[in-house]
C-alpha atoms as a PDB file:
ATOM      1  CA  UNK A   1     -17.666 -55.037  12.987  1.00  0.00           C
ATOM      2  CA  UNK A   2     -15.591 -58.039  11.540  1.00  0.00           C
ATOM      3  CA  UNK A   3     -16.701 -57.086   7.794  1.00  0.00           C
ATOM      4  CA  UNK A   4     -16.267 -53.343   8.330  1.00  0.00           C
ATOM      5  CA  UNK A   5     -12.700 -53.769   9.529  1.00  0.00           C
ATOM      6  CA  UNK A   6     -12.228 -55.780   6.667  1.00  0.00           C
ATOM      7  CA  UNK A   7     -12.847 -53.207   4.157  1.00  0.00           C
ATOM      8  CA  UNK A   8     -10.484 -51.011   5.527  1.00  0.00           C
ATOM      9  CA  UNK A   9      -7.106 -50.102   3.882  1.00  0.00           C
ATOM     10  CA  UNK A  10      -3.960 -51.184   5.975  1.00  0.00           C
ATOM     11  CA  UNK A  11      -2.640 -48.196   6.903  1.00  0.00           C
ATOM     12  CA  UNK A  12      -6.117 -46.694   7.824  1.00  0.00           C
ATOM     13  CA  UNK A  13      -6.936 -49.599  10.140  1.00  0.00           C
ATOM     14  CA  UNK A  14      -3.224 -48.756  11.766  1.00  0.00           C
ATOM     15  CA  UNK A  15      -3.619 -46.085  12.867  1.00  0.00           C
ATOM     16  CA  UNK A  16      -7.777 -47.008  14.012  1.00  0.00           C
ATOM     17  CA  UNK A  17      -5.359 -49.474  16.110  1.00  0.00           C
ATOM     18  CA  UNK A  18      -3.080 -46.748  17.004  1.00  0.00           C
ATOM     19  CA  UNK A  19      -6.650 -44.709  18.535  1.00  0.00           C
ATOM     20  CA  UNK A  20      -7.311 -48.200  20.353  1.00  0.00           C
ATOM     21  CA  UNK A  21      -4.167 -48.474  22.049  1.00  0.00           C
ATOM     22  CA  UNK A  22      -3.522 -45.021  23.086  1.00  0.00           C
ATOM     23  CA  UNK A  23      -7.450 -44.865  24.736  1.00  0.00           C
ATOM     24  CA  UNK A  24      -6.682 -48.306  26.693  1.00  0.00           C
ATOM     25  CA  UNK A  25      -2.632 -47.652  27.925  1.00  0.00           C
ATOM     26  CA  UNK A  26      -3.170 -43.597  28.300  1.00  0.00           C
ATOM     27  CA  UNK A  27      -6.915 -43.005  28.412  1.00  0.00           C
ATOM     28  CA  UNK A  28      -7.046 -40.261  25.843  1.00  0.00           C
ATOM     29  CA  UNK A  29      -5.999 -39.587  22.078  1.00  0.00           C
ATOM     30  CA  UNK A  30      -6.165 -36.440  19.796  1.00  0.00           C
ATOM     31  CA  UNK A  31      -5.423 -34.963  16.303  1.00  0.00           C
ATOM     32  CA  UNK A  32      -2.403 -34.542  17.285  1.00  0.00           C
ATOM     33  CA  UNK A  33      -1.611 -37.894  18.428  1.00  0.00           C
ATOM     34  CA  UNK A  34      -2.348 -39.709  15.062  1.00  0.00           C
ATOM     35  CA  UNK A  35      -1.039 -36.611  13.254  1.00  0.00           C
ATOM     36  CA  UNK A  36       2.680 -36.871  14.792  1.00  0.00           C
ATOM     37  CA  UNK A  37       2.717 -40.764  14.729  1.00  0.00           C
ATOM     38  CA  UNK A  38       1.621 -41.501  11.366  1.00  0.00           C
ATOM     39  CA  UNK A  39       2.342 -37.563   9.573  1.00  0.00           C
ATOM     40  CA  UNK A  40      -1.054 -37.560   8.316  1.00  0.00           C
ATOM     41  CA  UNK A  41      -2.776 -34.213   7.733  1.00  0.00           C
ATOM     42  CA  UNK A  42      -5.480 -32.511  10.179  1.00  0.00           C
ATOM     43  CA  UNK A  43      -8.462 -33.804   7.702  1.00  0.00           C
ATOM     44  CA  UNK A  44      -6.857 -37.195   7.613  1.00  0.00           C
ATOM     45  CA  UNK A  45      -6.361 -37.600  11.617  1.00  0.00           C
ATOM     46  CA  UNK A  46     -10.237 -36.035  12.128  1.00  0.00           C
ATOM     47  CA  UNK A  47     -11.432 -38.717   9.667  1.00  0.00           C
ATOM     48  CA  UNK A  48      -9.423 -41.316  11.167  1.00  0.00           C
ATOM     49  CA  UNK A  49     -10.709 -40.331  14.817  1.00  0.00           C
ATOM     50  CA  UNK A  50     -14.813 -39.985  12.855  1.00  0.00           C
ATOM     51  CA  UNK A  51     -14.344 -43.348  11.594  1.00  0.00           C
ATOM     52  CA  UNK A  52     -12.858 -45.386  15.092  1.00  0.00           C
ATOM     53  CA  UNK A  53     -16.582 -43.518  16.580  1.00  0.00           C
ATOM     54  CA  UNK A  54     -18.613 -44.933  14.105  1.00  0.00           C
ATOM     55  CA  UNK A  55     -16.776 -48.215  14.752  1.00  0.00           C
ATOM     56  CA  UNK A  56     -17.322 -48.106  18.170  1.00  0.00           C
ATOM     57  CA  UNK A  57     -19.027 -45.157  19.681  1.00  0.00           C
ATOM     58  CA  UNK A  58     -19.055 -46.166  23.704  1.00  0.00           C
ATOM     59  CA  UNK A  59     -15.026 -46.314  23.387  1.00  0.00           C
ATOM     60  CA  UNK A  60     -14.299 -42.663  23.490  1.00  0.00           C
ATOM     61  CA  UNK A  61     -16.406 -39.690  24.240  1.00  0.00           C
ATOM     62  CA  UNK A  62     -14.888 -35.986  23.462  1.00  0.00           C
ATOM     63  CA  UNK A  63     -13.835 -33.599  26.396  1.00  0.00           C
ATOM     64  CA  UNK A  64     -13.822 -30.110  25.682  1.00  0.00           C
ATOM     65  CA  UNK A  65     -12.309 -28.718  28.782  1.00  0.00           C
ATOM     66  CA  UNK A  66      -9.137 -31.032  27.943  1.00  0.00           C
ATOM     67  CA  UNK A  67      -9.805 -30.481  24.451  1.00  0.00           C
ATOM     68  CA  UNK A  68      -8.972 -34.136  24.048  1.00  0.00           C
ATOM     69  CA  UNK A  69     -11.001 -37.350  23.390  1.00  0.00           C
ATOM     70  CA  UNK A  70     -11.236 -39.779  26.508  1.00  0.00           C
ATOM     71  CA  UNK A  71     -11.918 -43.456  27.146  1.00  0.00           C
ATOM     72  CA  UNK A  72     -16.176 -43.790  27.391  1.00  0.00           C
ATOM     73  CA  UNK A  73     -16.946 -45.838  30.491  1.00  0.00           C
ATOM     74  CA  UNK A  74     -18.339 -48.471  28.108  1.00  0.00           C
ATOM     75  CA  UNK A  75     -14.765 -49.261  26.484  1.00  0.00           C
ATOM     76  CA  UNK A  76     -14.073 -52.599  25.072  1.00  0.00           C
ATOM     77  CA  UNK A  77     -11.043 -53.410  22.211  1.00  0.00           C
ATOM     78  CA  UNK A  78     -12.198 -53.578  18.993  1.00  0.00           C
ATOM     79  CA  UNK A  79      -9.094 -54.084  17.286  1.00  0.00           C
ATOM     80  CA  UNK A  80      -6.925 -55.970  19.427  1.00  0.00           C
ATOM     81  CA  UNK A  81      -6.929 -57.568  22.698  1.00  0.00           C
ATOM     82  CA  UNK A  82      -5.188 -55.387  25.491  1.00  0.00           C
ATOM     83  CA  UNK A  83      -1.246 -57.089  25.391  1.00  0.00           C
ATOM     84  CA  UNK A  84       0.934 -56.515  28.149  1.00  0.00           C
ATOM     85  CA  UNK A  85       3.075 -58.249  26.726  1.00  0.00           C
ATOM     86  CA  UNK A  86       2.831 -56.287  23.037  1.00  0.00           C
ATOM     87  CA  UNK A  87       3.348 -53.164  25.767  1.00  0.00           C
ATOM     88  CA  UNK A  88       6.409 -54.360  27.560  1.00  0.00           C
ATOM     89  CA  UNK A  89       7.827 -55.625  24.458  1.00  0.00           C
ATOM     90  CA  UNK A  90       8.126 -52.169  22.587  1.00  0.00           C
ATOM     91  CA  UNK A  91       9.556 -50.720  25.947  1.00  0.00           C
ATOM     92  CA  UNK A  92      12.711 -53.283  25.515  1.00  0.00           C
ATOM     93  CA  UNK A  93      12.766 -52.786  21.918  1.00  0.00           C
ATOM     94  CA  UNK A  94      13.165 -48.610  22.763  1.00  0.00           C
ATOM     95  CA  UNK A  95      15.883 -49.376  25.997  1.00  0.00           C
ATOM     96  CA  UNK A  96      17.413 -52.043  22.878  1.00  0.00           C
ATOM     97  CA  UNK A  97      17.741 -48.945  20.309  1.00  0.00           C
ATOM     98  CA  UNK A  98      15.682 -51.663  17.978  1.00  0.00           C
ATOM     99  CA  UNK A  99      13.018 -49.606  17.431  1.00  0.00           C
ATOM    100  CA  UNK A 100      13.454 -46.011  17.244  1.00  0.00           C
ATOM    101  CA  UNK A 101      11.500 -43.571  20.174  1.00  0.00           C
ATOM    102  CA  UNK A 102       9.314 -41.662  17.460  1.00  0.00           C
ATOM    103  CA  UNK A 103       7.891 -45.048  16.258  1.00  0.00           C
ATOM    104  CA  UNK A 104       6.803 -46.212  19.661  1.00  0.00           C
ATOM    105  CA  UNK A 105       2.824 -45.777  20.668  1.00  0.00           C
ATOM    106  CA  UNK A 106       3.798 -45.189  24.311  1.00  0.00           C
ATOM    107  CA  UNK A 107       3.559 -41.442  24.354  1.00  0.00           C
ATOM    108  CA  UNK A 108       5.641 -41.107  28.291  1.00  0.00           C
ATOM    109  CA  UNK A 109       7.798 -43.709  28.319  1.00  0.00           C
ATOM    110  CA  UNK A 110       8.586 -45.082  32.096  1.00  0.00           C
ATOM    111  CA  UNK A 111      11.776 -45.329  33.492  1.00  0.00           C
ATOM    112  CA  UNK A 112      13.104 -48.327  32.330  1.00  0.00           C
ATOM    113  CA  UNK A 113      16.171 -51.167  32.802  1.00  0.00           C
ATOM    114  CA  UNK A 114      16.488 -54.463  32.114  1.00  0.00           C
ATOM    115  CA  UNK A 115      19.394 -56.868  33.074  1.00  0.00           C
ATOM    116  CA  UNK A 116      22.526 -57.014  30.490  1.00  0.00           C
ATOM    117  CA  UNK A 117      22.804 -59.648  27.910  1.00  0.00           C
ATOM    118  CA  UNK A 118      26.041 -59.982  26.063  1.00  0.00           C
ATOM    119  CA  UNK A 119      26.331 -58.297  22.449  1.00  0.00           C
ATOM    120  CA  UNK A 120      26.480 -61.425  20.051  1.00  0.00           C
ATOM    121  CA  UNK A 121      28.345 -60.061  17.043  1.00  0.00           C
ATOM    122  CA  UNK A 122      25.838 -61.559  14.347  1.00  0.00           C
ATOM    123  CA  UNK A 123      27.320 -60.452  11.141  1.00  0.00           C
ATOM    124  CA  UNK A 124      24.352 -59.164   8.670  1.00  0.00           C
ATOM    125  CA  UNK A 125      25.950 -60.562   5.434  1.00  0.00           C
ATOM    126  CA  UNK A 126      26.638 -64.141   7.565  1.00  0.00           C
ATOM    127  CA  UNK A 127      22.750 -64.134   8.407  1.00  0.00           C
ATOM    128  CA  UNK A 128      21.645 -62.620   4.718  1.00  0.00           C
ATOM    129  CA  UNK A 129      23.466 -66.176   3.500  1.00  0.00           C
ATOM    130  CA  UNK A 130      21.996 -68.108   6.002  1.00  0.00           C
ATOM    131  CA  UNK A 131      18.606 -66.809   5.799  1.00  0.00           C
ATOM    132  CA  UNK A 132      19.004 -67.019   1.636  1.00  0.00           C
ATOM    133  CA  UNK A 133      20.433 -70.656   2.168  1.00  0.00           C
ATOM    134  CA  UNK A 134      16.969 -71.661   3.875  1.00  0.00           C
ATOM    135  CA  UNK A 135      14.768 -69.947   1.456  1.00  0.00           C
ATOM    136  CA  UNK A 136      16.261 -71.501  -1.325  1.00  0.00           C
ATOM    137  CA  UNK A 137      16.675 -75.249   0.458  1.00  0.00           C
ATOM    138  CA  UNK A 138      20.778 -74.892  -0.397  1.00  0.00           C
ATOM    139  CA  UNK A 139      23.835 -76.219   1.601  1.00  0.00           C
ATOM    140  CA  UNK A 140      26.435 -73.437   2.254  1.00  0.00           C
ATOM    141  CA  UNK A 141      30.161 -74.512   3.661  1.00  0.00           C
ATOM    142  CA  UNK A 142      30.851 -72.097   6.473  1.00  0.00           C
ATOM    143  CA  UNK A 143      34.217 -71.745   8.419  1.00  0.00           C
ATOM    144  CA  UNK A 144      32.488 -72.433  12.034  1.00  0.00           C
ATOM    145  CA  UNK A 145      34.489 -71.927  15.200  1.00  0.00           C
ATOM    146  CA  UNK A 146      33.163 -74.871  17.585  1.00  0.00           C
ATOM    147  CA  UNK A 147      34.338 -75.386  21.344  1.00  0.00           C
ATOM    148  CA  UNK A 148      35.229 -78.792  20.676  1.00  0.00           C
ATOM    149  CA  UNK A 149      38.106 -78.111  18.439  1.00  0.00           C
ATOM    150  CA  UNK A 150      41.025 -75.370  18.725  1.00  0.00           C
ATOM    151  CA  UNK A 151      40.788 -73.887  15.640  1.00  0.00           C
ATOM    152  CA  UNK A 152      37.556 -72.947  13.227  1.00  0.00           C
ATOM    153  CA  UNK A 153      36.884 -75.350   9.780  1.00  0.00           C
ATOM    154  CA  UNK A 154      35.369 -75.714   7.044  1.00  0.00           C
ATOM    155  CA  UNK A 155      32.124 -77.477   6.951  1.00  0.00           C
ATOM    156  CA  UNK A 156      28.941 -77.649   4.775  1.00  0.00           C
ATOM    157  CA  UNK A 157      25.443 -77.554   6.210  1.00  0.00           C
ATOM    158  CA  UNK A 158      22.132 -76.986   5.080  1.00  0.00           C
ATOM    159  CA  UNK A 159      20.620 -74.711   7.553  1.00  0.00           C
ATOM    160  CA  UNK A 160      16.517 -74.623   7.471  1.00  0.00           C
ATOM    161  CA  UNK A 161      15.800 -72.495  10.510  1.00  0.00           C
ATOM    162  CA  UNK A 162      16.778 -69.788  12.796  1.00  0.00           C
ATOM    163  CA  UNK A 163      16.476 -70.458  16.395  1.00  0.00           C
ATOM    164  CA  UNK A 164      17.093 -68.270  19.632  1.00  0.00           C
ATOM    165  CA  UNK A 165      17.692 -70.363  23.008  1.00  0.00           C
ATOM    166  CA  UNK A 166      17.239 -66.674  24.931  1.00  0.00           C
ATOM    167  CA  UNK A 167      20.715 -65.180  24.797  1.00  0.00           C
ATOM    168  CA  UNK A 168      22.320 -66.579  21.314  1.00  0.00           C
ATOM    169  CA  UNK A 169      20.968 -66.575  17.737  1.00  0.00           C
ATOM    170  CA  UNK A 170      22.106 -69.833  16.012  1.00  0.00           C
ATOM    171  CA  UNK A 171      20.916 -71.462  12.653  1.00  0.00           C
ATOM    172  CA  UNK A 172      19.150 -75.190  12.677  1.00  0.00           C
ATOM    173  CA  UNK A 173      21.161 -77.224   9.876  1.00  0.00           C
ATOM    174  CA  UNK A 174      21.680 -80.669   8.851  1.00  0.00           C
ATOM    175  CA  UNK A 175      25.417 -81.019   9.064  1.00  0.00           C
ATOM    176  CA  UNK A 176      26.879 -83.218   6.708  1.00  0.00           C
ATOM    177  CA  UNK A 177      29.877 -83.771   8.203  1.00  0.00           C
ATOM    178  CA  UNK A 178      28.405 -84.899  11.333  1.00  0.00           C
ATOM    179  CA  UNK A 179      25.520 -86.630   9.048  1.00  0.00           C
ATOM    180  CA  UNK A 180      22.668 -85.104  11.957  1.00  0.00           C
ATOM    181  CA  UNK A 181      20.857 -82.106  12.348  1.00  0.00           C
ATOM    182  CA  UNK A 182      22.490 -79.617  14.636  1.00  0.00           C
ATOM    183  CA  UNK A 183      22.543 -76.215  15.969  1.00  0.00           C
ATOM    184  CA  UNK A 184      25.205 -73.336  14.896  1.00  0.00           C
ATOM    185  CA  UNK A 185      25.736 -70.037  16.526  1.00  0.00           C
ATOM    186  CA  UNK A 186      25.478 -66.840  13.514  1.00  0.00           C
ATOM    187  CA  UNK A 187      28.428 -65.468  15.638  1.00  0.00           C
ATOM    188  CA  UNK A 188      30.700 -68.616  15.178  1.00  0.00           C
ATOM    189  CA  UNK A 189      30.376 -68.864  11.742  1.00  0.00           C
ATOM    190  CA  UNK A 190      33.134 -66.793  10.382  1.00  0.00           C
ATOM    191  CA  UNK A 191      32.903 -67.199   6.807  1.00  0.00           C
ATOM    192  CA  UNK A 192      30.734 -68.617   3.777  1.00  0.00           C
ATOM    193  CA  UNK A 193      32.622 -69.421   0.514  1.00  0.00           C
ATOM    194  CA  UNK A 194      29.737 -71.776  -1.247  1.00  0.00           C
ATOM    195  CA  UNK A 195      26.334 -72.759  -1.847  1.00  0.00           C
ATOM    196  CA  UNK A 196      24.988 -75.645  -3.147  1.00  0.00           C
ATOM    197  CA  UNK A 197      22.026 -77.532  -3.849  1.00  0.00           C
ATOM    198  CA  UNK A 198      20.579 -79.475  -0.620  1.00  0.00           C
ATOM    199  CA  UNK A 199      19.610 -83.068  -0.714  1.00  0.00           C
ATOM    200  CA  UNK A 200      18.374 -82.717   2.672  1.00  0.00           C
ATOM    201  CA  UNK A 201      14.950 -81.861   3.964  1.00  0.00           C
ATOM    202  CA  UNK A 202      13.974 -80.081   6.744  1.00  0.00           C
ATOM    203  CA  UNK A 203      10.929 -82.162   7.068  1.00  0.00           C
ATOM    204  CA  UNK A 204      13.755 -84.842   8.329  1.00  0.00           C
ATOM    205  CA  UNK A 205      14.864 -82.962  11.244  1.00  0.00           C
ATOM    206  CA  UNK A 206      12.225 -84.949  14.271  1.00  0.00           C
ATOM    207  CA  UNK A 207      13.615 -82.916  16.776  1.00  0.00           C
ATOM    208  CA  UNK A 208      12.787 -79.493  15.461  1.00  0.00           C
ATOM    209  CA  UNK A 209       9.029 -80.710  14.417  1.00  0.00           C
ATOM    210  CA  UNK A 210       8.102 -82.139  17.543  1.00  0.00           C
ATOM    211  CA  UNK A 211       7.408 -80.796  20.791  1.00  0.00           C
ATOM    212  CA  UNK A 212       7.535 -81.795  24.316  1.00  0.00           C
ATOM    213  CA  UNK A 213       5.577 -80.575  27.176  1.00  0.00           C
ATOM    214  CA  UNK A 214       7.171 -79.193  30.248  1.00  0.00           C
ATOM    215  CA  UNK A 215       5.098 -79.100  33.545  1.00  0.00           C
ATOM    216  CA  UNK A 216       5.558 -77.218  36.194  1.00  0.00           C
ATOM    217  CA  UNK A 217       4.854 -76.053  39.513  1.00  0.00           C
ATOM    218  CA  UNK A 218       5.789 -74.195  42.611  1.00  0.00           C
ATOM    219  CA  UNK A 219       8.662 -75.842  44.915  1.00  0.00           C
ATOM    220  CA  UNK A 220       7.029 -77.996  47.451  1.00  0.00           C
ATOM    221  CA  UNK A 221       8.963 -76.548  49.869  1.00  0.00           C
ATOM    222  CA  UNK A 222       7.424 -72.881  49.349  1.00  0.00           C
ATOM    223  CA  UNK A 223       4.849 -71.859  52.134  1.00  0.00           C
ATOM    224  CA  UNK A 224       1.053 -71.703  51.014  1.00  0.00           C
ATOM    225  CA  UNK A 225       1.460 -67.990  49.874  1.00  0.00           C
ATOM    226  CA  UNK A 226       5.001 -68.324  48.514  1.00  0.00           C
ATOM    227  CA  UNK A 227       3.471 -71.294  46.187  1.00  0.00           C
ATOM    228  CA  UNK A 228       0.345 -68.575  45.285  1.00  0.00           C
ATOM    229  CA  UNK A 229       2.592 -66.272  44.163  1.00  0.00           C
ATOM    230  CA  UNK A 230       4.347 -68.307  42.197  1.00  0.00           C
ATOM    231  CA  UNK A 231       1.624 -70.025  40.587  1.00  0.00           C
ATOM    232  CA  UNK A 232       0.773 -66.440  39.742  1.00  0.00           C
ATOM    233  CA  UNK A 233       4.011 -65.300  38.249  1.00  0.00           C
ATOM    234  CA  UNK A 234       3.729 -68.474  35.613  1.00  0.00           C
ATOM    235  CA  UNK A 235      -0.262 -68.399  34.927  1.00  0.00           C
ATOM    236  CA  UNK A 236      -0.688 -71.777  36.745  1.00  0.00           C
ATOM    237  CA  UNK A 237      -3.795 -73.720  37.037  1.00  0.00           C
ATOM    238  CA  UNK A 238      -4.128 -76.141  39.219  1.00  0.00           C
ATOM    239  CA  UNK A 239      -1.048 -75.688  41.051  1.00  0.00           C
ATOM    240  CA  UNK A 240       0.651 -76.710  37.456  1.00  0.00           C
ATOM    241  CA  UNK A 241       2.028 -74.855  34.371  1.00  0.00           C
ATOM    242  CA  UNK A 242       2.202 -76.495  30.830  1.00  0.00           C
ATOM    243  CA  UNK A 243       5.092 -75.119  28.656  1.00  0.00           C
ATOM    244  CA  UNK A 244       5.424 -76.522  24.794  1.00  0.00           C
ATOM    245  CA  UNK A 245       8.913 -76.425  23.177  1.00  0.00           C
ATOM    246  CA  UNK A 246      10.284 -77.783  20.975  1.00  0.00           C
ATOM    247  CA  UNK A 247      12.301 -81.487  21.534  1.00  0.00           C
ATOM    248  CA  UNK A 248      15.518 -79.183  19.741  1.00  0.00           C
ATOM    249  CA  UNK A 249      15.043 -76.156  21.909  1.00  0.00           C
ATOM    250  CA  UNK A 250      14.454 -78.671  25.077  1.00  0.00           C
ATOM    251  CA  UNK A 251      18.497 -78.178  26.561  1.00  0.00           C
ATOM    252  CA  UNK A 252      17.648 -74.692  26.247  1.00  0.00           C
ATOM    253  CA  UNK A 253      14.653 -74.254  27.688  1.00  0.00           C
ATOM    254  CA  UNK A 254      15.775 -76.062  30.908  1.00  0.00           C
ATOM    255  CA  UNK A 255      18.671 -74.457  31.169  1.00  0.00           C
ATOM    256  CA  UNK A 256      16.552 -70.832  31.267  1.00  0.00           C
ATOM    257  CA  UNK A 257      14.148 -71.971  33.391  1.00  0.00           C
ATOM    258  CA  UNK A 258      16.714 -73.251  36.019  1.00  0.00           C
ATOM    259  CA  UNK A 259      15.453 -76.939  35.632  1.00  0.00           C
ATOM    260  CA  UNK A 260      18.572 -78.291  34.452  1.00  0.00           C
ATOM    261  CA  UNK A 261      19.802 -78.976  37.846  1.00  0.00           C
ATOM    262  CA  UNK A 262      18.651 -81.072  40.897  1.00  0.00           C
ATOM    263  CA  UNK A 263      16.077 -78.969  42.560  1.00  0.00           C
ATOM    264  CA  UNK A 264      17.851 -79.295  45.948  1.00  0.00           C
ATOM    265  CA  UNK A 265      20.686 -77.914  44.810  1.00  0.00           C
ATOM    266  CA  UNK A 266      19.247 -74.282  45.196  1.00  0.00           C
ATOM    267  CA  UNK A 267      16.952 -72.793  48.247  1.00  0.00           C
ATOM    268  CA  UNK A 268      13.621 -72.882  47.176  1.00  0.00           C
ATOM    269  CA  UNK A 269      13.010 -69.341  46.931  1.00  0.00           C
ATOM    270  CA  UNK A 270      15.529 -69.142  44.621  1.00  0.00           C
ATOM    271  CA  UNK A 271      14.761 -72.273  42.326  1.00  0.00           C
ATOM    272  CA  UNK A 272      11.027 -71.165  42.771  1.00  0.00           C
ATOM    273  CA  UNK A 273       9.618 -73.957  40.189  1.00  0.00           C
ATOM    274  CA  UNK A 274      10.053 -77.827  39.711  1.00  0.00           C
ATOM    275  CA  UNK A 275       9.751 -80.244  36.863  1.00  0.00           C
ATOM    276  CA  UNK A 276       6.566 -82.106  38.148  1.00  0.00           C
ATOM    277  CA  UNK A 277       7.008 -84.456  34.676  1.00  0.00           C
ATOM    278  CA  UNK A 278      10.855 -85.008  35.253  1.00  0.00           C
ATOM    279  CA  UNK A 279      10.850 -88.764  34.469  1.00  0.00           C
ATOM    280  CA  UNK A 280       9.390 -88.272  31.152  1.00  0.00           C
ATOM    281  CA  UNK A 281      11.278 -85.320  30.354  1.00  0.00           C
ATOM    282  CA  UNK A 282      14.756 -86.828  31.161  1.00  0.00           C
ATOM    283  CA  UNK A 283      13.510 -90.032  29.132  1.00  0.00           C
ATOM    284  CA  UNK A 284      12.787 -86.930  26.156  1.00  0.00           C
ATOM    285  CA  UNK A 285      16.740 -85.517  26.221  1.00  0.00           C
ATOM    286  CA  UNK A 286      17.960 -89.613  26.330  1.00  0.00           C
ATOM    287  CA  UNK A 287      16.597 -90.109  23.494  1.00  0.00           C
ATOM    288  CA  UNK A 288      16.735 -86.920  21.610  1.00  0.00           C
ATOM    289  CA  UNK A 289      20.463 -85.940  22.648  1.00  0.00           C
ATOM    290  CA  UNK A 290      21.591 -82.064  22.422  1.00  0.00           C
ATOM    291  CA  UNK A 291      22.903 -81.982  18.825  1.00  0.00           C
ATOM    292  CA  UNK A 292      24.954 -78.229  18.823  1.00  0.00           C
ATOM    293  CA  UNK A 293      27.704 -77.459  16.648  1.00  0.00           C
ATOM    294  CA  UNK A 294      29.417 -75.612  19.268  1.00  0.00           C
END
């Protein structure tokens, strides 16, 4: 199976992907189906459909009072793993007007919402010069509009990554006026008048290239089945959850997860999770202080 799906051409194996997913998430797939999606012709979608039943024959079987191929009893992904997260994800990226409806596999989309995030006005030609600026290892002065001062300056940075802390984009650069890596929201940046050759490395940044493991588990003050669900909701084992991030990303990722306040502080069906490795995570952020150009 492994070598045959290797000798397939990327666009044929698509839309053999494309079969896959619409069998598992809808239970049935026609000519018509690949012929829309892809605007291949009625030989090209009949091949396409041939070859996915030569691949794997107990996935579909044909129906001819529906006219319609159906998921065989047998099924089992050949292609890729059922996702529900590769599902939910092109349902935001739809609601988002990111991706456009035609080029979504979900054929019925369900009703939909999710909560509001804030617009962050990213400019395109502020992240094309950031993004270019990491590629090509170069320091770029930017007029950057931080909290901590009243009005925006001029600084140089060598930016060397692009980090999201789950509302704001920002850029991961060494700032060499504050002589330390830092992070720098796209939207505060208001200008770029320079490049320049970097003398720093990214390699340099610690904070960015190591990680530190959050672990987690339900409140202690949840009942038994409160504590179940919960260990549910976060794919716990052992009444525990183990979450990697990064030692840069670690302000963040408290901060989202509602850990970056004393768990008594909240009732605990609303704080839902504690830090069950709190001492060595609040050694962690001692030691590796939140560095933010904001």
């Amino acid at each position: 199976m492994d070598r045959d799906k290797a000798e397939l051409r990327w666009g044929v194996e698509q839309r053999l992907e494309f079969i896959e997913f619409r069998l598992f998430w809808e239970g049935h797939v026609n000519r018509i189906d690949v012929m829309q999606q892809f605007g291949v012709s009625v030989n090209q979608a009949s091949s396409d459909l041939n070859r996915y039943i030569a691949l794997a024959p107990d996935n579909m079987v044909y129906d001819k009072s529906a006219r319609t191929y159906v998921r065989g009893r047998g099924f089992d992904c050949k292609f890729r793993p059922p996702d529900a997260a590769h599902y939910l994800a092109q349902l935001r990226l739809v609601a988002d007007d990111v991706l456009e409806r035609e080029e979504c596999w979900i054929p019925d989309l369900p009703s939909y919402a999710s909560a509001p995030t804030p617009v962050r006005g990213v400019d395109p030609v502020t992240l094309r010069s950031v993004v270019g600026a990491i590629r090509q290892s170069e320091a770029i002065e930017v007029k950057y509009q931080s909290l901590s001062s009243p009005e925006p300056r001029w600084r140089w940075i060598a930016p060397h990554a692009i980090g999201f802390d789950g509302f704001r984009w920002h850029t991961r650069a060494f700032c060499l006026t504050g002589e330390c890596f830092k992070d720098f929201l796209l939207s505060r940046i208001l200008g770029i008048r320079g490049s320049r050759e970097s003398e720093t490395s990214a390699n340099d940044d610690r904070d960015w290239h190591s990680e530190v493991t959050l672990e987690v588990g339900p409140h202690p003050e949840l009942s038994e089945s409160q504590a179940k669900v919960i260990a549910l909701d976060y794919g716990m084992r052992g009444g525990k959850a183990k979450i990697k991030v990064r030692r840069a990303l670690l302000y963040y990722a408290l901060r989202r997860l509602g850990l970056d306040t004393d768990p008594a502080a909240r009732k605990p069906q609303d704080q839902q999770i504690v830090l069950l490795n709190a001492t060595d995570i609040i050694g962690e952020r001692r030691n590796g202080a939140r560095s933010t150009g904001q």
